[in-house]
C-alpha atoms as a PDB file:
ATOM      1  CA  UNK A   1      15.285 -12.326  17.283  1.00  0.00           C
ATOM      2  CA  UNK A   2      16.661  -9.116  15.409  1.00  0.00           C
ATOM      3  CA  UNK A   3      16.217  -8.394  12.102  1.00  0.00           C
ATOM      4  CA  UNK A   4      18.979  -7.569  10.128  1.00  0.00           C
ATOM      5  CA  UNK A   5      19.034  -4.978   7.098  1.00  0.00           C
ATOM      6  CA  UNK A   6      19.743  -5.974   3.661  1.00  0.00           C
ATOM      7  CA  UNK A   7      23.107  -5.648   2.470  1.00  0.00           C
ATOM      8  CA  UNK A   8      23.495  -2.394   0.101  1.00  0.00           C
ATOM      9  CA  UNK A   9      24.547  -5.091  -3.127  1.00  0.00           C
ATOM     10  CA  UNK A  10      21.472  -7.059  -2.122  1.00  0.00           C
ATOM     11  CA  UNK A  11      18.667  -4.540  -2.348  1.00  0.00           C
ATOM     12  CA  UNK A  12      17.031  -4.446  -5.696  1.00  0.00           C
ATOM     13  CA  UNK A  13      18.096  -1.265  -6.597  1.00  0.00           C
ATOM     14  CA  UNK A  14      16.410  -0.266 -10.262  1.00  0.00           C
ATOM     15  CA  UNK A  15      12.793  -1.769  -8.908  1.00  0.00           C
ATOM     16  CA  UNK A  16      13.263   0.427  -5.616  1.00  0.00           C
ATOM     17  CA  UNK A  17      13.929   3.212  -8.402  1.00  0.00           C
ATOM     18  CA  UNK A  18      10.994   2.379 -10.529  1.00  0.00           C
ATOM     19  CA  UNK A  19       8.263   2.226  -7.811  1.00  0.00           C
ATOM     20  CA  UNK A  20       9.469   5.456  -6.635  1.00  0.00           C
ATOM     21  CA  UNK A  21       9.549   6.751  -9.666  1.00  0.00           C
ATOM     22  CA  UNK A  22       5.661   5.708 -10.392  1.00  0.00           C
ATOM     23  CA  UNK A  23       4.677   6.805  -6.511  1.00  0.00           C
ATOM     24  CA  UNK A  24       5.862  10.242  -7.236  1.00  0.00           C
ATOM     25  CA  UNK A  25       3.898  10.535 -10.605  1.00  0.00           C
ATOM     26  CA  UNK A  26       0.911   9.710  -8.650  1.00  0.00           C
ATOM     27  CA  UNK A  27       1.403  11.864  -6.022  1.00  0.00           C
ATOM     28  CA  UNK A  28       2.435  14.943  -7.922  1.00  0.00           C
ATOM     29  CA  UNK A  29      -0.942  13.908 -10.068  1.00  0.00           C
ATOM     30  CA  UNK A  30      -2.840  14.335  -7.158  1.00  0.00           C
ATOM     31  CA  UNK A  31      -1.252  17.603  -5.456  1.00  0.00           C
ATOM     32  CA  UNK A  32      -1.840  19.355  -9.276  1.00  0.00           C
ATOM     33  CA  UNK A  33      -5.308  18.390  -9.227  1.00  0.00           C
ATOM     34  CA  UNK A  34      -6.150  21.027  -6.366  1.00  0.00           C
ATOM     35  CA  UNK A  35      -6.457  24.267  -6.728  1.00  0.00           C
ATOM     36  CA  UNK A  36      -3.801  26.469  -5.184  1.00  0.00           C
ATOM     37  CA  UNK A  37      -6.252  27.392  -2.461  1.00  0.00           C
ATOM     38  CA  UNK A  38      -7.315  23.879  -1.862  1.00  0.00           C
ATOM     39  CA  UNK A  39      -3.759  22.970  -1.740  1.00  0.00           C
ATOM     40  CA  UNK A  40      -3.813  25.252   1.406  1.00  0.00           C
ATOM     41  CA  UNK A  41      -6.493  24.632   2.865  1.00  0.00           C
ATOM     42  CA  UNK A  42      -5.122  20.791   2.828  1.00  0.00           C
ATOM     43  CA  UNK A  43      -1.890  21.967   4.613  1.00  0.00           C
ATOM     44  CA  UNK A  44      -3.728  23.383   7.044  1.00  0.00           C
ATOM     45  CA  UNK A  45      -6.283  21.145   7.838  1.00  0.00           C
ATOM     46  CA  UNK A  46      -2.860  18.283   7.524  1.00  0.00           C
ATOM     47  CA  UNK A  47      -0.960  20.672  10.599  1.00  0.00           C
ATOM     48  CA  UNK A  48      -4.112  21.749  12.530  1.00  0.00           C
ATOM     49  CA  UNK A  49      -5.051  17.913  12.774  1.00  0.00           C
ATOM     50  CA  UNK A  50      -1.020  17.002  13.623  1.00  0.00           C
ATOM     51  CA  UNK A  51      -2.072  13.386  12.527  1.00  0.00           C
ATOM     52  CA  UNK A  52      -5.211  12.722  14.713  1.00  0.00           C
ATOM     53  CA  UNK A  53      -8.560  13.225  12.840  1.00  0.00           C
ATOM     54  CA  UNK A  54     -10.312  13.697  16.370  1.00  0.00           C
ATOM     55  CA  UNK A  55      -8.268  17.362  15.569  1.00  0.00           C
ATOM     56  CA  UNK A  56     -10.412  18.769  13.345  1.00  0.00           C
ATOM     57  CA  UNK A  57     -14.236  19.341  13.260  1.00  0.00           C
ATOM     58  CA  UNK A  58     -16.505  17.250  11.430  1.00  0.00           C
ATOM     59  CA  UNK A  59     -16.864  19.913   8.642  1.00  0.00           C
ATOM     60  CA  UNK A  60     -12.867  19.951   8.221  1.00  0.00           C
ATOM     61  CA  UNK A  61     -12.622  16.481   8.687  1.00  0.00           C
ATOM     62  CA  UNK A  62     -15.298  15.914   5.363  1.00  0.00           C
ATOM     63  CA  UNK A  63     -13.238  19.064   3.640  1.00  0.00           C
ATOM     64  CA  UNK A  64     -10.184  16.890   3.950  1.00  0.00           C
ATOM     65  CA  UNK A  65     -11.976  13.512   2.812  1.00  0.00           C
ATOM     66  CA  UNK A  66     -13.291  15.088  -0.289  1.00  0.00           C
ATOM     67  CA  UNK A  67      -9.654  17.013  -1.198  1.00  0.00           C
ATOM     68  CA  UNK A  68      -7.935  13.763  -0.606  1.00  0.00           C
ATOM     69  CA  UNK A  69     -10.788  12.011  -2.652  1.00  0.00           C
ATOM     70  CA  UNK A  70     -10.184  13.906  -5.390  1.00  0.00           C
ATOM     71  CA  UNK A  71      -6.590  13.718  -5.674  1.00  0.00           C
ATOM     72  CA  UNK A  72      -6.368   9.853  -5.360  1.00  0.00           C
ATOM     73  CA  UNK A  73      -8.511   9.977  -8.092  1.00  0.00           C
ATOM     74  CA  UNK A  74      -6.446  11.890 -10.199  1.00  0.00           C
ATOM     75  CA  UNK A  75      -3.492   9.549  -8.729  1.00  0.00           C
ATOM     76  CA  UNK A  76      -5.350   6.954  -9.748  1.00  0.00           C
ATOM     77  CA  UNK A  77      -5.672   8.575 -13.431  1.00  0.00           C
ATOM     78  CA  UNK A  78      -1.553   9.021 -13.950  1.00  0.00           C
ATOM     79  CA  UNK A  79      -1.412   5.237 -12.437  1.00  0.00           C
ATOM     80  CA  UNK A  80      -3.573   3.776 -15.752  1.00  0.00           C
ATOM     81  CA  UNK A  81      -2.047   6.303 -17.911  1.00  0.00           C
ATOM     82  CA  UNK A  82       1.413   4.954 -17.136  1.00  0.00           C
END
């Protein structure tokens, strides 16, 4: 059986905006908690793995754990401060 998409008029339009709205705080909370050189060093490590963890070494793969650590908890931060 196929699904069918929501009409345009029956999608909730100003929710859709709001949780958007509070995903991109906590994402942009996140990215400004790095450094500029961790910030590269995550897009890197994000293209050299190309989506598979078994990409990177062990080291890079804990680099990217901890830098990713770090800015959900910052995400998390905005999230309460909201």
């Amino acid at each position: 059986m196929k699904r069918r998409l929501p009409a345009a008029r029956d999608v909730p339009w100003d929710e859709l905006r709001k949780g958007a709205s509070t995903i991109y705080r906590m994402l942009q909370a996140g990215w400004d908690e790095l450094t500029p050189a961790e910030r590269d060093d995550v897009r890197r490590l994000v293209a050299k793995s190309r989506g598979l963890p078994r990409n990177l070494t062990r080291d890079e793969t804990k680099r990217l754990g901890r830098l990713a650590g770090r800015a959900a908890a910052a995400a998390g931060r905005a999230r309460r401060r909201r």
